[in-house]
C-alpha atoms as a PDB file:
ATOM      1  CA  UNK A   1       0.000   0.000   0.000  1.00  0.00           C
ATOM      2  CA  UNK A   2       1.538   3.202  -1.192  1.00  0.00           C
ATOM      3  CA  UNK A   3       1.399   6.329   1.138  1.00  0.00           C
ATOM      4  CA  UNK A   4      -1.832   8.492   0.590  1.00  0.00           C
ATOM      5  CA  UNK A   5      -3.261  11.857  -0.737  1.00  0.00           C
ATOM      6  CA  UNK A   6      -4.901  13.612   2.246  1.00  0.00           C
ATOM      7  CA  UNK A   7      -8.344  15.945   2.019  1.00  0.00           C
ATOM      8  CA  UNK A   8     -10.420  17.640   4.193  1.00  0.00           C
ATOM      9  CA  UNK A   9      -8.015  19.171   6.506  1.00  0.00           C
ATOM     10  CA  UNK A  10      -5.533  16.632   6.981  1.00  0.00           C
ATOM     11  CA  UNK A  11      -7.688  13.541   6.835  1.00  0.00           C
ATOM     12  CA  UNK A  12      -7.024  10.766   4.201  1.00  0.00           C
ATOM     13  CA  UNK A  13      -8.774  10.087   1.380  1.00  0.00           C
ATOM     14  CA  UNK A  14      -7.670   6.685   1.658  1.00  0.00           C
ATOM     15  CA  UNK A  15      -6.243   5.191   4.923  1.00  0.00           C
ATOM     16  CA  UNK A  16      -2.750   3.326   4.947  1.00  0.00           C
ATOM     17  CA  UNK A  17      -2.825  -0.223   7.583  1.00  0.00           C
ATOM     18  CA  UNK A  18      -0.480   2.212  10.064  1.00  0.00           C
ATOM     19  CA  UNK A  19      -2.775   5.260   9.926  1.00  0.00           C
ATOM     20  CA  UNK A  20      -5.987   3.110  10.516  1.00  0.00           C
ATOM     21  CA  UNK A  21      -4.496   1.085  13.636  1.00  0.00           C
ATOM     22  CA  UNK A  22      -3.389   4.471  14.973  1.00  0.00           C
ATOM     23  CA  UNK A  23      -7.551   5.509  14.897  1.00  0.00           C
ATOM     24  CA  UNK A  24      -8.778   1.851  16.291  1.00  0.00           C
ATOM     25  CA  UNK A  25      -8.673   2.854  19.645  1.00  0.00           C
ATOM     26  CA  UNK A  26     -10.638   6.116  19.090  1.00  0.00           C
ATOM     27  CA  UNK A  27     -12.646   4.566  16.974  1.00  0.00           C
ATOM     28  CA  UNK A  28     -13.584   1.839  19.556  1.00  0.00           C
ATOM     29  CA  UNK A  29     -14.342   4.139  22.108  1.00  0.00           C
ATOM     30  CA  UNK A  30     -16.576   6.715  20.055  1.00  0.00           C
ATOM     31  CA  UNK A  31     -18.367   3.083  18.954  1.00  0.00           C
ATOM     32  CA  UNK A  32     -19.244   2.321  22.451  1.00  0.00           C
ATOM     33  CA  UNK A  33     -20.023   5.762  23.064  1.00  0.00           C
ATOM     34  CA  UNK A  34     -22.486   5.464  20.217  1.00  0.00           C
ATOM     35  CA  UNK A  35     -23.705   2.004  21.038  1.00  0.00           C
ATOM     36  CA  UNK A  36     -24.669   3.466  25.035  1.00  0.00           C
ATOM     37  CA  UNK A  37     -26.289   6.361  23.557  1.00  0.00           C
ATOM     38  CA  UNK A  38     -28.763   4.208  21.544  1.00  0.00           C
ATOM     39  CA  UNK A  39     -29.875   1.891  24.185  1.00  0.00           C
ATOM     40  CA  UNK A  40     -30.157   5.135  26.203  1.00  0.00           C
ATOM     41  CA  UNK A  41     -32.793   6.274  22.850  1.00  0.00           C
ATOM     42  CA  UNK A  42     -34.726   2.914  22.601  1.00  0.00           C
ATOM     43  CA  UNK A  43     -35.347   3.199  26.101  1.00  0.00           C
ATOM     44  CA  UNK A  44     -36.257   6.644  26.415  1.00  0.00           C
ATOM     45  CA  UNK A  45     -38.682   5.922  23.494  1.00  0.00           C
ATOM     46  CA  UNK A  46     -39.630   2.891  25.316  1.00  0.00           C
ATOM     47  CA  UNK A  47     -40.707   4.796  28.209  1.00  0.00           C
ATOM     48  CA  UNK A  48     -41.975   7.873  26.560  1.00  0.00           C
ATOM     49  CA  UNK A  49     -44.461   5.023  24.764  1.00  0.00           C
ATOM     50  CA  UNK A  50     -45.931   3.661  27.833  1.00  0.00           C
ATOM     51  CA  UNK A  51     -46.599   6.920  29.283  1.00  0.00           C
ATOM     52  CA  UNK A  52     -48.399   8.281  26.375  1.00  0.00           C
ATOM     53  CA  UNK A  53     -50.375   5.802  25.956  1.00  0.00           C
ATOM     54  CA  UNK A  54     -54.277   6.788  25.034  1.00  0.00           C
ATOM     55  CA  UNK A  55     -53.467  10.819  24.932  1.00  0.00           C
ATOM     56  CA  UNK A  56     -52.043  10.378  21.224  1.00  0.00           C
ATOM     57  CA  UNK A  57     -48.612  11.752  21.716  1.00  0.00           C
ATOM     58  CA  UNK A  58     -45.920  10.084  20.652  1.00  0.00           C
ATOM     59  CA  UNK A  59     -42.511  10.858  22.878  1.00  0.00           C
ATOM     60  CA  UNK A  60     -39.265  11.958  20.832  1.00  0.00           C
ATOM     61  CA  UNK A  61     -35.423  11.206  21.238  1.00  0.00           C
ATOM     62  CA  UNK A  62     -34.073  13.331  23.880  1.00  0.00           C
ATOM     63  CA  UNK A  63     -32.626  16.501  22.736  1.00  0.00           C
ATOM     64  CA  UNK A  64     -28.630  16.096  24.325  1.00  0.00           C
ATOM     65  CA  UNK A  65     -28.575  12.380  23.312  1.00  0.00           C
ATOM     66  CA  UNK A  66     -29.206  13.186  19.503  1.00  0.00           C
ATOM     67  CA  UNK A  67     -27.098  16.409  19.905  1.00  0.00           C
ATOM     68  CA  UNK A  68     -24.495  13.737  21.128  1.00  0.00           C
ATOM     69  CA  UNK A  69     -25.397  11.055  18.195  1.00  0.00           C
ATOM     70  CA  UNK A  70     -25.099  13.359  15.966  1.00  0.00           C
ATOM     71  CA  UNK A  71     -21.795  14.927  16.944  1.00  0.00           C
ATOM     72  CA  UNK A  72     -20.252  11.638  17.015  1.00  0.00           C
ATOM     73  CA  UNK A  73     -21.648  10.419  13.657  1.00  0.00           C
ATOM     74  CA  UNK A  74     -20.114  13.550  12.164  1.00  0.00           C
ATOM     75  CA  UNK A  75     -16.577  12.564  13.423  1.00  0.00           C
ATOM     76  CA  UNK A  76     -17.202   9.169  11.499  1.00  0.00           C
ATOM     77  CA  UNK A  77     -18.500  10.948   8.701  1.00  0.00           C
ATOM     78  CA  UNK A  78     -15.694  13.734   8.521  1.00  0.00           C
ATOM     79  CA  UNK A  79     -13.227  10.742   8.322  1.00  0.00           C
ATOM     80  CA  UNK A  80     -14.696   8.934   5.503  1.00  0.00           C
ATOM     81  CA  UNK A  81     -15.110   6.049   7.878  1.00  0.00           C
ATOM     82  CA  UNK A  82     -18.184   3.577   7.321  1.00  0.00           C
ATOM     83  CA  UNK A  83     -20.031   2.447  10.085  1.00  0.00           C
ATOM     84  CA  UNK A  84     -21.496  -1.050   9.497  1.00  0.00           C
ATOM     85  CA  UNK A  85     -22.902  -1.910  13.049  1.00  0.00           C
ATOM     86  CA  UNK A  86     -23.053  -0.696  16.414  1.00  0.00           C
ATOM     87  CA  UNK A  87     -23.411  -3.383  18.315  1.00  0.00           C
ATOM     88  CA  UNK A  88     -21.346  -5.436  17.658  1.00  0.00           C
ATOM     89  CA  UNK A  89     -19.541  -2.396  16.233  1.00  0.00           C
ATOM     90  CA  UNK A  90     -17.971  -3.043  12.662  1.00  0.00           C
ATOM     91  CA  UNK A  91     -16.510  -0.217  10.630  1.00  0.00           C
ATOM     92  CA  UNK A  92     -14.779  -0.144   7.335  1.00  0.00           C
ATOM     93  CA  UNK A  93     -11.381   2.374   6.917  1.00  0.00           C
ATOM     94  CA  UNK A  94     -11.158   3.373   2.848  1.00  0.00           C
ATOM     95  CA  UNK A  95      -7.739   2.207   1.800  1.00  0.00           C
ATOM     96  CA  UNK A  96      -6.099   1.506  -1.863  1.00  0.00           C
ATOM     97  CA  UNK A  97      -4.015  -1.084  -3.443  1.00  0.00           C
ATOM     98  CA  UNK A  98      -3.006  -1.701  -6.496  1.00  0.00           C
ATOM     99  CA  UNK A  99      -5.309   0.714  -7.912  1.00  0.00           C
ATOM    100  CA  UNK A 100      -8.650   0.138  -6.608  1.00  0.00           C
ATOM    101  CA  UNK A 101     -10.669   0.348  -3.650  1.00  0.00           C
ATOM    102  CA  UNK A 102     -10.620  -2.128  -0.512  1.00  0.00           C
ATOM    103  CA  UNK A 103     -12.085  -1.654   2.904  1.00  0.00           C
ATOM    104  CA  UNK A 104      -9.810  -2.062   5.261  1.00  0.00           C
ATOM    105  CA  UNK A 105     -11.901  -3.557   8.147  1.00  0.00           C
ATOM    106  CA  UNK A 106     -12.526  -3.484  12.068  1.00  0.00           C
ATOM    107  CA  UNK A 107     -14.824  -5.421  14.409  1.00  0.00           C
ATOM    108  CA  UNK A 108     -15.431  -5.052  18.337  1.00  0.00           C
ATOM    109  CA  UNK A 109     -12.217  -6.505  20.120  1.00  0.00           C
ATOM    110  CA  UNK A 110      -9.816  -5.864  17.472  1.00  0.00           C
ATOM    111  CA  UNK A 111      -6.420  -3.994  18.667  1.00  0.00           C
ATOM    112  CA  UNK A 112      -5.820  -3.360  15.390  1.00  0.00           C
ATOM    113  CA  UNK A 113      -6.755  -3.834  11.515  1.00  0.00           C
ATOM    114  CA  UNK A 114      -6.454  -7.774  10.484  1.00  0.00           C
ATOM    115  CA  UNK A 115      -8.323  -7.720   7.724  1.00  0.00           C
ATOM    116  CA  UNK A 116      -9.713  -6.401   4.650  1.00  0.00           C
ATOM    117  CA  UNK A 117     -12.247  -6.932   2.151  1.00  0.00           C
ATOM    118  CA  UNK A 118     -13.376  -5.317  -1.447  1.00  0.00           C
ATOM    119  CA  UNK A 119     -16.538  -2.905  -1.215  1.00  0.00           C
ATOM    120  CA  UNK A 120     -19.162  -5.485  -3.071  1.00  0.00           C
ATOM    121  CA  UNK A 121     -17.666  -8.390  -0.953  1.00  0.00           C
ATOM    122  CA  UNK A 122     -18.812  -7.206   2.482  1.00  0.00           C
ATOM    123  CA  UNK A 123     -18.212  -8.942   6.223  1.00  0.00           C
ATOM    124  CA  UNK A 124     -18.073 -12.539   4.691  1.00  0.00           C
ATOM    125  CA  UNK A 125     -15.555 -11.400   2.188  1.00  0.00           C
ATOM    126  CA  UNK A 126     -12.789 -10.308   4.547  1.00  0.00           C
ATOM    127  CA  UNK A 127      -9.502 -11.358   3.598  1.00  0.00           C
ATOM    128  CA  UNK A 128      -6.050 -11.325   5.877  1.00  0.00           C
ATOM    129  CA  UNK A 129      -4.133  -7.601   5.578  1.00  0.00           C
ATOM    130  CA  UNK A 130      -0.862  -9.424   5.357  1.00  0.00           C
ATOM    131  CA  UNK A 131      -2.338 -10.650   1.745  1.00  0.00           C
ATOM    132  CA  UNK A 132      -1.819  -6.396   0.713  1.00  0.00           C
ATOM    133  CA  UNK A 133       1.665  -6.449   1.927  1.00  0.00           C
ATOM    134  CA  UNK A 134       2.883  -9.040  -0.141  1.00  0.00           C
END
């Protein structure tokens, strides 16, 4: 993998095995962060059902945990990383090799980036990131 072209204010267009193990650990913790905040939603909404029941209205998502949602999506978003699931948390890293696009790719209890996998192929297509060092 050859080193890459950065955009939007430092951030890569495409991440390099080294630059996307240096995010995992932010990444993991801004996961969980998200993953808290939406069983804190579902059971807000969960409550805010029962209570309204018979009057009609219909409760909303609390306005500080979708401030917080949405600040933390943005980071994921402003890093052109993909989200894939919260829980268990899976998120792809854009990356290049040879020419065309792979996903370099973390799950929940990863230290670090072991695998990859080509954008149509998806979860059950990962491959081993040694394979793109050879």
């Amino acid at each position: 993998m050859r080193p890459q072209r950065q955009h939007n204010g430092g951030v890569p267009e495409h991440y390099t095995i080294e630059e996307a193990d240096a995010l995992v650990p932010e990444v993991a913790e801004r996961i969980a962060r998200l993953g808290a905040l939406q069983r804190r939603a579902a059971a807000g909404l969960a409550g805010a059902r029962r209570r309204s029941r018979g009057n009609g209205h219909r409760g909303g998502l609390e306005a500080g945990v979708a401030g917080e949602m949405g600040a933390l999506l943005a980071w994921f978003e402003e890093r052109r990383l993909l989200i894939k699931g919260v829980a268990p948390a899976l998120v792809d890293f854009p990356a290049e090799c040879e020419g065309g696009e792979v996903l370099l790719c973390w799950t929940e209890g990863e230290e670090r980036i072991g695998w990859y996998h080509l954008p149509d192929a998806g979860f059950a297509g990962r491959r081993p990131v040694g394979e793109l060092r050879d």
